[in-house]
N, C-alpha and C. Protein backbone atom coordinates (compact mmCIF):
# COMPACT_ATOMS: atom_id res chain seq x y z
N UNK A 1 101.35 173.91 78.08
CA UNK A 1 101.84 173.32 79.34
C UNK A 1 102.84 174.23 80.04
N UNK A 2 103.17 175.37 79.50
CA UNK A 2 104.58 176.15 79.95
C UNK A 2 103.62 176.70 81.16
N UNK A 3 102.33 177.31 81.45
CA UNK A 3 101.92 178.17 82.37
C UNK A 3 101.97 176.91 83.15
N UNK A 4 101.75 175.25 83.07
CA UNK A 4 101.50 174.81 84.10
C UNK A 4 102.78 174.51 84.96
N UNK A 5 103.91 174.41 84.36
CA UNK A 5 105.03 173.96 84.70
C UNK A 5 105.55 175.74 85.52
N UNK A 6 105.46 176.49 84.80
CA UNK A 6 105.55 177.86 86.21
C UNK A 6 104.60 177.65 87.48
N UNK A 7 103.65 176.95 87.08
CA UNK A 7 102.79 177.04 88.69
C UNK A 7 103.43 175.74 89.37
N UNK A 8 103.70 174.46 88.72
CA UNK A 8 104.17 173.91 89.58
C UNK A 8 105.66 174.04 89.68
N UNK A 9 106.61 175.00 89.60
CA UNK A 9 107.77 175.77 89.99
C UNK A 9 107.43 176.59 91.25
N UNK A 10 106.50 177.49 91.04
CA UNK A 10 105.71 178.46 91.94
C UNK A 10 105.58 177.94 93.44
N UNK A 11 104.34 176.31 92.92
CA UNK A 11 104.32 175.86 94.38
C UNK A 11 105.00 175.03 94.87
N UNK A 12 106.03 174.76 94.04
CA UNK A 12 107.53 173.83 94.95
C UNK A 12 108.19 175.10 95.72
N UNK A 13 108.25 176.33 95.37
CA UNK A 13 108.81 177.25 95.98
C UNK A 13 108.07 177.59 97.35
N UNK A 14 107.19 177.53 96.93
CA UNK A 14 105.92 177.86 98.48
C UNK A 14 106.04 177.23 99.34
N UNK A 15 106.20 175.91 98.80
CA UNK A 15 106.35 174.44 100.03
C UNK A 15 108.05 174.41 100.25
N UNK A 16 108.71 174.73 100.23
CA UNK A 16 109.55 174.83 100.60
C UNK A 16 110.20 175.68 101.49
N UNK A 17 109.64 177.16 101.27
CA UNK A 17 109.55 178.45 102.33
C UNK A 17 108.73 177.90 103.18
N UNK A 18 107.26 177.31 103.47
CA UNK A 18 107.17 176.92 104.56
C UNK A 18 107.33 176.12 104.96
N UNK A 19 107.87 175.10 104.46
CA UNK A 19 108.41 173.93 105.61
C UNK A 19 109.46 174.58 106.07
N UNK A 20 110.63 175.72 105.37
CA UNK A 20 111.88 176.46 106.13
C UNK A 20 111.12 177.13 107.17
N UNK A 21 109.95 177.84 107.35
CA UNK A 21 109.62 178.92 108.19
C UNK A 21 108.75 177.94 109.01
N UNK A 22 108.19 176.49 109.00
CA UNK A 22 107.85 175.71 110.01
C UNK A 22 108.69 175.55 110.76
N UNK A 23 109.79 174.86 110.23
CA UNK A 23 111.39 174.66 110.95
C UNK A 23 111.78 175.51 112.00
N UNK A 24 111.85 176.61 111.37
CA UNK A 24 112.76 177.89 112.27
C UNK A 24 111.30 177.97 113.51
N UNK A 25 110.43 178.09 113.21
CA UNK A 25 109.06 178.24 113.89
C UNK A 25 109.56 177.09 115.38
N UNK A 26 109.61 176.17 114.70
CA UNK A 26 109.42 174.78 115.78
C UNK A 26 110.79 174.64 116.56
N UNK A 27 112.18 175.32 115.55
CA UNK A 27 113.24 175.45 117.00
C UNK A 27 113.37 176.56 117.42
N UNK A 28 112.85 177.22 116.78
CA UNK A 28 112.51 178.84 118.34
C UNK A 28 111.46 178.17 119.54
N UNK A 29 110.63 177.37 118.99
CA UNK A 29 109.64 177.18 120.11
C UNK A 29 110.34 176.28 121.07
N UNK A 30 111.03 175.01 120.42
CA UNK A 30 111.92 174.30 121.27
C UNK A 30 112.88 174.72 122.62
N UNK A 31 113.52 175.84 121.90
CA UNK A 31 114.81 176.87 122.28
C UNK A 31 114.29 177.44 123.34
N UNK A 32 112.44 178.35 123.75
CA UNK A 32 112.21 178.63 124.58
C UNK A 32 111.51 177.53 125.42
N UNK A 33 111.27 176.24 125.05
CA UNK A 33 110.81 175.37 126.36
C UNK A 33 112.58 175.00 127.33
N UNK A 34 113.88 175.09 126.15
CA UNK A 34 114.78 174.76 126.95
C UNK A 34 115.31 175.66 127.83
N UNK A 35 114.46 176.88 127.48
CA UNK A 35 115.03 177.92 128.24
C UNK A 35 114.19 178.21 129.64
N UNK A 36 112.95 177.79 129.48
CA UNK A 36 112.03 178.07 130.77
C UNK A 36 112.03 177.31 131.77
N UNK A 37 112.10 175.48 131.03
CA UNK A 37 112.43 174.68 131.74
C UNK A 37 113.84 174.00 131.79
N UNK A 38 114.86 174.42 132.42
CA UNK A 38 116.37 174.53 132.12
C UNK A 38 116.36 173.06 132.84
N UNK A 39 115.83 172.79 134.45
CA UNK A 39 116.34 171.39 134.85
C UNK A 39 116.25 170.43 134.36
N UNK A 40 114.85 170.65 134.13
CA UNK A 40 114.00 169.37 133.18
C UNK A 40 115.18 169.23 132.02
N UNK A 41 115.25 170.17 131.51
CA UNK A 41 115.81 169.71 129.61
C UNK A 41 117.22 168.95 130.16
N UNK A 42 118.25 169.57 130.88
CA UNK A 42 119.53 169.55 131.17
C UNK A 42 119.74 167.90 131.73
N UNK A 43 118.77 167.16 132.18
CA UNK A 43 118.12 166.00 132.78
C UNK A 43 117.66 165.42 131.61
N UNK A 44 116.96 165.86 130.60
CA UNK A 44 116.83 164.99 129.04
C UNK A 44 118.17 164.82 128.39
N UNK A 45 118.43 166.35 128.48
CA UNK A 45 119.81 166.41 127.52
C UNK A 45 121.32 165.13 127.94
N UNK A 46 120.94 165.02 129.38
CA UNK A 46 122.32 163.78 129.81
C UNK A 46 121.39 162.56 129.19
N UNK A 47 120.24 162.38 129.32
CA UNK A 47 119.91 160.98 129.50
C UNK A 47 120.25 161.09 128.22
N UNK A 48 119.30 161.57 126.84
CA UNK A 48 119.47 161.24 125.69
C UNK A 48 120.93 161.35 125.24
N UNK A 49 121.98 162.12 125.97
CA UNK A 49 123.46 161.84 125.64
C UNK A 49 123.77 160.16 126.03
N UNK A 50 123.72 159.89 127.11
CA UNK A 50 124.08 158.50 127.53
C UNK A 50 123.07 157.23 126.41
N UNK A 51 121.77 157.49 126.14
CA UNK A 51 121.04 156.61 125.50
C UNK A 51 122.00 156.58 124.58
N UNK A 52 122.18 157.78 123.71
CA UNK A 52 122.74 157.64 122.18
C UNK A 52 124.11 156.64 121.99
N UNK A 53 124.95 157.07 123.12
CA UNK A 53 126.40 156.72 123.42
C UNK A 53 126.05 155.00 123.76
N UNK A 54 124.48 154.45 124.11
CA UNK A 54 124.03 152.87 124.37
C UNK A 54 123.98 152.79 123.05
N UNK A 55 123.11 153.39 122.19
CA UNK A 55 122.80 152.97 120.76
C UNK A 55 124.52 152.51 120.20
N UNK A 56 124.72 153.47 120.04
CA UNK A 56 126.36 153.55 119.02
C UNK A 56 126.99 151.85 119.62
N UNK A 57 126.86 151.64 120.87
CA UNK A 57 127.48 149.79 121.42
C UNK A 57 126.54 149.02 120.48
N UNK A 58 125.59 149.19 120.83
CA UNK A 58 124.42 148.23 119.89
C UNK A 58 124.28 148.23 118.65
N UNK A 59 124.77 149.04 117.98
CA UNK A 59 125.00 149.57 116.76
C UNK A 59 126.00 148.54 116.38
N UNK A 60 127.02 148.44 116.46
CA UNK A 60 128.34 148.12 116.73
C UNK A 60 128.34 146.51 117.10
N UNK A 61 127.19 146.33 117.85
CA UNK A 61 127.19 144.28 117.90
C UNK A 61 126.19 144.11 116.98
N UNK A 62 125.38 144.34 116.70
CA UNK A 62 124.23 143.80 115.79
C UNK A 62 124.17 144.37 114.12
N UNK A 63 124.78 145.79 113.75
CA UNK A 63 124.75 146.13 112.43
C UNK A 63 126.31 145.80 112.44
N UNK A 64 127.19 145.92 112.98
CA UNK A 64 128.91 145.15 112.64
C UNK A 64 129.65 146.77 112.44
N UNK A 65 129.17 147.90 112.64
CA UNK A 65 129.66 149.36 112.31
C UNK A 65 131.21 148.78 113.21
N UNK A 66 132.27 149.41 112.11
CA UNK A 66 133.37 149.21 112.23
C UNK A 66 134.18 150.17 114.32
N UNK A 67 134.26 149.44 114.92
CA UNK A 67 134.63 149.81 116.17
C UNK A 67 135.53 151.30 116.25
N UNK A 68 136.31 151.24 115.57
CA UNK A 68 137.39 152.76 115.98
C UNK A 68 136.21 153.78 115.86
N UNK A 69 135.52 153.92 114.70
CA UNK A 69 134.53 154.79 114.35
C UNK A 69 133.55 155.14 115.74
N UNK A 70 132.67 153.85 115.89
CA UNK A 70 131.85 153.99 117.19
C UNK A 70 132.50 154.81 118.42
N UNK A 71 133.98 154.08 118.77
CA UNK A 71 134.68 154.57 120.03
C UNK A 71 134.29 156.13 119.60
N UNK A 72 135.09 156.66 118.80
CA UNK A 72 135.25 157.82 118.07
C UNK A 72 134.09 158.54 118.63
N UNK A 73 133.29 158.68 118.22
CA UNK A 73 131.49 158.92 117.95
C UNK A 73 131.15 158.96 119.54
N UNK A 74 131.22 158.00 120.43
CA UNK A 74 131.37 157.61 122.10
C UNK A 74 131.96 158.73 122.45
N UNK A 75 133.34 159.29 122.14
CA UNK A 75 133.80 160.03 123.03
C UNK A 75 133.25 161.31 122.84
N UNK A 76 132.83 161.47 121.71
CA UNK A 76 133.01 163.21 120.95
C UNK A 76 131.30 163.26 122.03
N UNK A 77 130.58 162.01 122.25
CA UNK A 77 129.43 162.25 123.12
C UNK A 77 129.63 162.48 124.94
N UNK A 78 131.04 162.39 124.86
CA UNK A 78 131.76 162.26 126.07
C UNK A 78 132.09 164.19 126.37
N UNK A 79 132.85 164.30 124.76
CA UNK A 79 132.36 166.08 124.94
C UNK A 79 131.24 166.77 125.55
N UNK A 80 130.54 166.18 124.86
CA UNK A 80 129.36 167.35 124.48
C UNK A 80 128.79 166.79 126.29
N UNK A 81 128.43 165.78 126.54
CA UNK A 81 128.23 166.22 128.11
C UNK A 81 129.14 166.70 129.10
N UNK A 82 130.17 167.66 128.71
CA UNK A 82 131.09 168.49 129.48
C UNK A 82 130.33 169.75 129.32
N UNK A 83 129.43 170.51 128.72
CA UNK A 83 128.77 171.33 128.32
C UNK A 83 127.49 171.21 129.26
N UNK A 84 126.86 170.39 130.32
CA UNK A 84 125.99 170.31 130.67
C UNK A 84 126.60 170.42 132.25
N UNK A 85 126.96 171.50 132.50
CA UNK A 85 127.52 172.32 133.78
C UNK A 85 126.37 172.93 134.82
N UNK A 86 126.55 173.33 136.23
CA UNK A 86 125.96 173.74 136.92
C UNK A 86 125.36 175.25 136.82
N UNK A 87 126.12 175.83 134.85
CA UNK A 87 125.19 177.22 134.71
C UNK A 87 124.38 176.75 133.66
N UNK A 88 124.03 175.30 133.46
CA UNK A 88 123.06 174.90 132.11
C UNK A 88 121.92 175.79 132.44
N UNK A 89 121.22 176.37 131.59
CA UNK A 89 121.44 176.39 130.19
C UNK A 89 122.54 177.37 129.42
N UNK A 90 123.45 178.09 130.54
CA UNK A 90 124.32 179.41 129.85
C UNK A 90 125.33 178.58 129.57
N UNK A 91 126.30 178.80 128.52
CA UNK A 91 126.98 177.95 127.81
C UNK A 91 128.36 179.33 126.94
N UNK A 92 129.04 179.15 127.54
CA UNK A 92 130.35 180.15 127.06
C UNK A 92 131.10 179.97 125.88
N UNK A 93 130.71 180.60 124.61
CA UNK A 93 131.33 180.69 123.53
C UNK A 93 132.70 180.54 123.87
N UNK A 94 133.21 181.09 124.48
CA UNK A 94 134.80 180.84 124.67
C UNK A 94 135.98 179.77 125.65
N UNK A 95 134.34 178.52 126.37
CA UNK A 95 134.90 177.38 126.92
C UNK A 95 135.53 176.87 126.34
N UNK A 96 136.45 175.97 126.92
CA UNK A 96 137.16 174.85 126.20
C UNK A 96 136.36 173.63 125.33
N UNK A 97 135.16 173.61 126.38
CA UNK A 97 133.97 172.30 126.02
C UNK A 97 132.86 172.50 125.28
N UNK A 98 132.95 173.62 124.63
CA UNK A 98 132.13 174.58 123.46
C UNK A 98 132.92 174.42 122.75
N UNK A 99 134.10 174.40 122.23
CA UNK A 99 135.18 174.82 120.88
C UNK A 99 135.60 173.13 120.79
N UNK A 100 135.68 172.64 122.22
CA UNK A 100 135.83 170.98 121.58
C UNK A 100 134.83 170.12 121.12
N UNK A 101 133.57 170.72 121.50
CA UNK A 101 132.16 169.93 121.10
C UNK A 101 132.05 170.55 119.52
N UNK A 102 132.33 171.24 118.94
CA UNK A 102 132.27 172.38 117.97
C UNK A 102 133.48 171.46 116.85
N UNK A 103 134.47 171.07 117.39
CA UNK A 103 135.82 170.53 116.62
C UNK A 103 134.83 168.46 116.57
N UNK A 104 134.64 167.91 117.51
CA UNK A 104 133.88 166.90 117.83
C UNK A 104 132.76 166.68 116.83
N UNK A 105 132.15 167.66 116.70
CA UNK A 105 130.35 167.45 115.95
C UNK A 105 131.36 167.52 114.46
N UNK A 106 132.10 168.09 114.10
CA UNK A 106 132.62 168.71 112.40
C UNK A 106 132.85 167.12 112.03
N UNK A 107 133.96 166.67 113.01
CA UNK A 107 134.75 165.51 113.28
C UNK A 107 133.97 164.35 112.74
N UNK A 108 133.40 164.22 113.63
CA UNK A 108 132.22 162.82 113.45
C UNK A 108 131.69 162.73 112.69
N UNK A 109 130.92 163.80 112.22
CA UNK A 109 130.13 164.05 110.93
C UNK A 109 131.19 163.84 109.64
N UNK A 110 132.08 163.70 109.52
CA UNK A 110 133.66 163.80 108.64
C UNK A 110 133.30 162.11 108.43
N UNK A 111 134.25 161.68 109.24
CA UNK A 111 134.53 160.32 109.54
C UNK A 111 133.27 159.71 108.64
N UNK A 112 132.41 159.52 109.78
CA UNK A 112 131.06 159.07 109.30
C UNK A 112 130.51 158.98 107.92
N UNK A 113 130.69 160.38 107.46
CA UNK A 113 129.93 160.38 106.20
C UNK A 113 131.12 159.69 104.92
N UNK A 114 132.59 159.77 105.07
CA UNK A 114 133.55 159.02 104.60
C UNK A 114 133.13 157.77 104.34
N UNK A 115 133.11 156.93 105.55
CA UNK A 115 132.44 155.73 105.80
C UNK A 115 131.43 154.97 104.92
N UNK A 116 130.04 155.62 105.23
CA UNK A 116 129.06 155.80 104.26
C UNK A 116 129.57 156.16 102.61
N UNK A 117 129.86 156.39 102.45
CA UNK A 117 130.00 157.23 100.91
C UNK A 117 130.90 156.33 100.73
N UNK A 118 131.80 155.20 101.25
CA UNK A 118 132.83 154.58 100.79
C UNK A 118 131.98 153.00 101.00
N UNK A 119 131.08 153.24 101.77
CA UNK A 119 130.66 151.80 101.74
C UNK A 119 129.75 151.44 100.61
N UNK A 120 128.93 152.71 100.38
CA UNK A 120 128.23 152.95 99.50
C UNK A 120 128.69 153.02 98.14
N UNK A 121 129.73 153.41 97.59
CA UNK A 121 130.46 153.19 96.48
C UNK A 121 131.33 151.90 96.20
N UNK A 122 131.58 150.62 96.92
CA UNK A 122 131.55 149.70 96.91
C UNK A 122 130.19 148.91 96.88
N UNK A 123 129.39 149.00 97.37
CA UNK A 123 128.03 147.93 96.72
C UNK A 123 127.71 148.52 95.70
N UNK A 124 127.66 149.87 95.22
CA UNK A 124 127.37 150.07 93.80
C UNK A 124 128.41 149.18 92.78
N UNK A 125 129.81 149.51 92.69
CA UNK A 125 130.89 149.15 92.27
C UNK A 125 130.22 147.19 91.94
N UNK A 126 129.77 146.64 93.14
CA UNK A 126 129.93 144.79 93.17
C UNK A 126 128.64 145.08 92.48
N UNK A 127 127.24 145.51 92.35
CA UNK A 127 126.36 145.49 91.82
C UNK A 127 126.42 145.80 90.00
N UNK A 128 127.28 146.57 89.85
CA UNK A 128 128.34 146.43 88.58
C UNK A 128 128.90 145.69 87.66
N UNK A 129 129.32 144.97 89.09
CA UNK A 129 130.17 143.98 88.68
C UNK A 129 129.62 142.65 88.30
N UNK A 130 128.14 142.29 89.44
CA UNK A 130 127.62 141.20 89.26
C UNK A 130 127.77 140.09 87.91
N UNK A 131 128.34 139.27 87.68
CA UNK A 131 128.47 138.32 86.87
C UNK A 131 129.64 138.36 85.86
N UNK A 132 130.14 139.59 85.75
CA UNK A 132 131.79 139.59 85.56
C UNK A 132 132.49 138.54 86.24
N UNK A 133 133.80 138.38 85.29
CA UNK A 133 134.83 137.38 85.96
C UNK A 133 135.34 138.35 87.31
N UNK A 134 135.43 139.43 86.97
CA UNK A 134 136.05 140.20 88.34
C UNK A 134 135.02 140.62 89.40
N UNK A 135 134.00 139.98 89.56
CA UNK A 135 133.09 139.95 90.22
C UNK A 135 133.60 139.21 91.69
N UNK A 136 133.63 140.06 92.95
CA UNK A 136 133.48 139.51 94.46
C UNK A 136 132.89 140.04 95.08
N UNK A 137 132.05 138.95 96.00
CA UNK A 137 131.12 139.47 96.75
C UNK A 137 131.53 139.77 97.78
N UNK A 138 130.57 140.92 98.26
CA UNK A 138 131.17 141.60 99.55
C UNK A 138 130.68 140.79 100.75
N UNK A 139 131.86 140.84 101.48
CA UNK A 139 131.58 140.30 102.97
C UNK A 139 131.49 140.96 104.13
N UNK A 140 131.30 140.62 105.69
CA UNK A 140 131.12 141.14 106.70
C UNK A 140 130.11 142.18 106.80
N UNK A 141 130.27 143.71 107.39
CA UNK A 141 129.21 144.37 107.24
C UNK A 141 129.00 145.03 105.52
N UNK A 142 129.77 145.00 105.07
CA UNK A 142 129.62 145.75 103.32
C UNK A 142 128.81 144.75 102.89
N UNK A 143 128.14 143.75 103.21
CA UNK A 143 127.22 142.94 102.41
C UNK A 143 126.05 143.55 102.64
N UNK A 144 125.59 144.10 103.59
CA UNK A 144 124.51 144.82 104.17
C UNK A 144 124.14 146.15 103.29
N UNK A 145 123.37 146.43 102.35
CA UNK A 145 123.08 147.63 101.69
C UNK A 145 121.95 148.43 102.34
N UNK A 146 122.34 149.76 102.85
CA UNK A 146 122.01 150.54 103.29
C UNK A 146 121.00 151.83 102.93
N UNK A 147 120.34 151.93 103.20
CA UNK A 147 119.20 152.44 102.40
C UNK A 147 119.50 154.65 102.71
N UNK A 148 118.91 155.51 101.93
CA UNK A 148 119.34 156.35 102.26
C UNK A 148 118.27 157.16 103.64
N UNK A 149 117.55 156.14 103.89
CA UNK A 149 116.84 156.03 105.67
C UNK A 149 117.59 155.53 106.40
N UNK A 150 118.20 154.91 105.86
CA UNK A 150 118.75 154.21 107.00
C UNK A 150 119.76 155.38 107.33
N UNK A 151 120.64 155.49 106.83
CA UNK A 151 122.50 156.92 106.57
C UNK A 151 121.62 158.31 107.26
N UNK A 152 120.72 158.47 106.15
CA UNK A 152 119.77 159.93 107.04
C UNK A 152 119.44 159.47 108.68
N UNK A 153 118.80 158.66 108.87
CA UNK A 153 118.46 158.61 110.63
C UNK A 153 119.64 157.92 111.23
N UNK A 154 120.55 157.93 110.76
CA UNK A 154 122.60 157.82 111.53
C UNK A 154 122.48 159.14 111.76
N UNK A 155 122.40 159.57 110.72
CA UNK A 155 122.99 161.00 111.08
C UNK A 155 121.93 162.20 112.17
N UNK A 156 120.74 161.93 111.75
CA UNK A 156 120.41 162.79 112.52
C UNK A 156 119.87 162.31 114.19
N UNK A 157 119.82 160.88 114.46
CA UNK A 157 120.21 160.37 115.87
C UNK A 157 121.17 160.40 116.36
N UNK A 158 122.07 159.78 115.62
CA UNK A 158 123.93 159.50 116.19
C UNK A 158 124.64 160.48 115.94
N UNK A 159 124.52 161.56 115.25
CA UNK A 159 125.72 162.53 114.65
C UNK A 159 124.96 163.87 115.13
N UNK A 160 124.01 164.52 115.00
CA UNK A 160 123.55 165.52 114.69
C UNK A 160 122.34 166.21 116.17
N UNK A 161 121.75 164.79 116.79
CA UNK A 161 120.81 165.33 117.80
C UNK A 161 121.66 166.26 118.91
N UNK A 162 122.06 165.74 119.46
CA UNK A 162 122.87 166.14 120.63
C UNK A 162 123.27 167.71 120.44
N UNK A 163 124.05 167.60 119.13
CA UNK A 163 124.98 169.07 119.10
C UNK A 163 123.51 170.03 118.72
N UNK A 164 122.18 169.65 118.07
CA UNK A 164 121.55 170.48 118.22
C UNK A 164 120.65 170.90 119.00
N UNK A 165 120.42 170.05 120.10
CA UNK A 165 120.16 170.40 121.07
C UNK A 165 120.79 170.96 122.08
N UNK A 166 122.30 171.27 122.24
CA UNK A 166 123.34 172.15 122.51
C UNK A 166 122.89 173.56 121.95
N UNK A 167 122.70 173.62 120.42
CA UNK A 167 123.11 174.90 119.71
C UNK A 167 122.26 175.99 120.07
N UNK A 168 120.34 174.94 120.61
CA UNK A 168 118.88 175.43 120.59
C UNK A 168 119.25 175.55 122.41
N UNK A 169 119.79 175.28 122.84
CA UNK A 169 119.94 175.93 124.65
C UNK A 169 121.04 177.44 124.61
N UNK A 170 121.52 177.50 123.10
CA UNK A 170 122.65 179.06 123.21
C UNK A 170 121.48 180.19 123.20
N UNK A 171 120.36 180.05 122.72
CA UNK A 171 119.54 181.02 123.31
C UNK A 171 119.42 181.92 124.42
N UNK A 172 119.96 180.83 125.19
CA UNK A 172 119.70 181.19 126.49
C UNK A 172 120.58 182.28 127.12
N UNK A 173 121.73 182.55 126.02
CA UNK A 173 122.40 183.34 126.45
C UNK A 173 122.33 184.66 126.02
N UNK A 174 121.69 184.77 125.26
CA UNK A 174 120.80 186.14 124.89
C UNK A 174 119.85 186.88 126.02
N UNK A 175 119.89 186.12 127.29
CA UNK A 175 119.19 186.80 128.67
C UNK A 175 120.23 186.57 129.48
N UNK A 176 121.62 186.15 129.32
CA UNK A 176 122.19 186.01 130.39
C UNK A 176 122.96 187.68 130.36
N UNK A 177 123.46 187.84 131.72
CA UNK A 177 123.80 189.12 131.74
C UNK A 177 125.24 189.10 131.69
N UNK A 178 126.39 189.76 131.18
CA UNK A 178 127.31 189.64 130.98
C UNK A 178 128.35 189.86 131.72
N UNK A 179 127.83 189.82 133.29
CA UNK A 179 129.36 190.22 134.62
C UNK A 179 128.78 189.21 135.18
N UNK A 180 129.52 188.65 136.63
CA UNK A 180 129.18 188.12 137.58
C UNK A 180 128.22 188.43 138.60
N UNK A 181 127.44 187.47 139.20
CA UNK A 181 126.30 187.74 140.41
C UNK A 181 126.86 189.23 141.25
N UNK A 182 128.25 188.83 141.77
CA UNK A 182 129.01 190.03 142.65
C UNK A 182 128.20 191.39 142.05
N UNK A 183 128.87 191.89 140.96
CA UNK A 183 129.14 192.59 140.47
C UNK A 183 127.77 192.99 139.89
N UNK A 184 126.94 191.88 139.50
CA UNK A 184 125.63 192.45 139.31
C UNK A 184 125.15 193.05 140.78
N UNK A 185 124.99 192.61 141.50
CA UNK A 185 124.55 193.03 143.22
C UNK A 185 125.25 194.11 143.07
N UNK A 186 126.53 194.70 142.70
CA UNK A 186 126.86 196.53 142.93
C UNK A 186 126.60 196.89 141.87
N UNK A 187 126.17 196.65 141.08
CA UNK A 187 125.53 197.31 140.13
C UNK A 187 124.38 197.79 140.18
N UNK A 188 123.41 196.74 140.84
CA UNK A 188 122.04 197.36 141.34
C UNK A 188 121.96 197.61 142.56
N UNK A 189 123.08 197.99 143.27
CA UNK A 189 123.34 199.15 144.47
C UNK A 189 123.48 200.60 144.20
N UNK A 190 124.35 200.06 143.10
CA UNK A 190 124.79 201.54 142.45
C UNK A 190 123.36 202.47 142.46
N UNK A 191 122.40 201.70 141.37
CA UNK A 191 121.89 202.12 140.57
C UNK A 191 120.73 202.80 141.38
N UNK A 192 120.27 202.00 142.61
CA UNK A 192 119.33 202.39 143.55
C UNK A 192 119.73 203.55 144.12
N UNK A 193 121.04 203.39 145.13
CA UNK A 193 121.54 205.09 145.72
C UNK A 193 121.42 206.26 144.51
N UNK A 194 122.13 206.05 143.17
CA UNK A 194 121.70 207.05 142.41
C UNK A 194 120.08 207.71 142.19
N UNK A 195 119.23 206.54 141.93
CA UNK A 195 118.07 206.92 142.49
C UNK A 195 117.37 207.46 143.72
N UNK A 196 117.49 207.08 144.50
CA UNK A 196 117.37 207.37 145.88
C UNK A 196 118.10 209.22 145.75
N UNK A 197 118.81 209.34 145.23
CA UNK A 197 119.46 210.78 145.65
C UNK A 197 118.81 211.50 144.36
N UNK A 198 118.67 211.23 143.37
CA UNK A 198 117.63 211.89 142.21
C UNK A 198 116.44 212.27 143.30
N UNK A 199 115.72 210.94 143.85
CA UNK A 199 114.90 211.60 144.21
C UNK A 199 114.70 212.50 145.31
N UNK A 200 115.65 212.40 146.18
CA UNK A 200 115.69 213.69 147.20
C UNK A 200 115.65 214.49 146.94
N UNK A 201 116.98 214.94 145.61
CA UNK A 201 117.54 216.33 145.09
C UNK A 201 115.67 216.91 144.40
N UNK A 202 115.11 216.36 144.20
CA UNK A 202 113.94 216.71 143.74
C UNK A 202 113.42 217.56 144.23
């Protein structure tokens, strides 16, 4: 059985390089639809900011998610559409609303996963406990056990979409040119008269 257990080592390794090299495949491809079609996306990118920032309220009346948290989560989505400016898709490593969306995404993702991991170690803890004298049952939203579908699609709807659809539009700055319009226009003044007189001197 040892040769079979190397092959199935072998092809857990295989399936795993390509689902990584599907991945990278499918947000390069993403990265250039946000880059070709900049209005369109920049027009998804607010709506699905504002939808998410609806979810997190609804979240909040119907699953009972503790309020400071949500607000929290609301604003840091309040960031990240400061980033959706009149040069979308170019996006300045050294904005204020890049380094606060950047401090925001760490943030939330912090909080959040605290949350989880603490709510989650209390229903284990009462499930423990079940029928002990020191046994209490949990109330309000901690009665609710949470599945790890459920915590995974928090995070990658409520915590995680947004900022990566931010990260997959920095592409775009790999074609942006690095002076101003001005300055590009004498630059390719420059560059023409120099030509222009090459070719006379000819």
């Amino acid at each position: 059985m040892l040769l079979l257990h190397v092959l199935g080592y072998g092809a857990a390794a295989a399936a795993i390089l390509f689902v990584t090299l599907s991945l990278a495949s499918g947000l390069l491809w993403l990265s250039e639809i946000i880059e070709e079609h900049s209005r369109t996306s920049k027009v998804v990118g607010i709506r699905a900011t504002y939808a998410i920032m609806v979810l997190h309220v609804l979240l909040w009346l119907f699953d009972s998610l503790p309020f400071t948290y949500i607000a929290f989560s609301i604003l840091c989505h309040v960031i990240y559409l400061t980033n959706f400016t009149s040069h979308w898709p170019t996006i300045s490593l050294s904005s204020y609303s890049f380094i606060g969306s950047c401090i925001a995404v760490l943030s939330d993702h912090f909080i959040w996963f605290t949350y989880f991991s603490h709510r989650t170690r209390n229903a284990r803890q009462s499930m423990r406990k079940f029928g002990s004298a020191d046994w209490r049952p949990l109330t309000g939203s901690e009665a609710k056990i949470l599945t790890f579908m459920d915590i995974a699609t928090f995070f990658g709807v409520c915590v995680w979409l947004i900022p990566l659809f931010l990260f997959l539009s920095l592409s775009a700055n790999d074609n942006a040119l690095p002076f101003s319009s001005r300055k590009s226009l004498l630059y390719c003044g420059l560059h023409d008269t120099f030509i222009s007189h090459s070719t006379r001197n000819r």
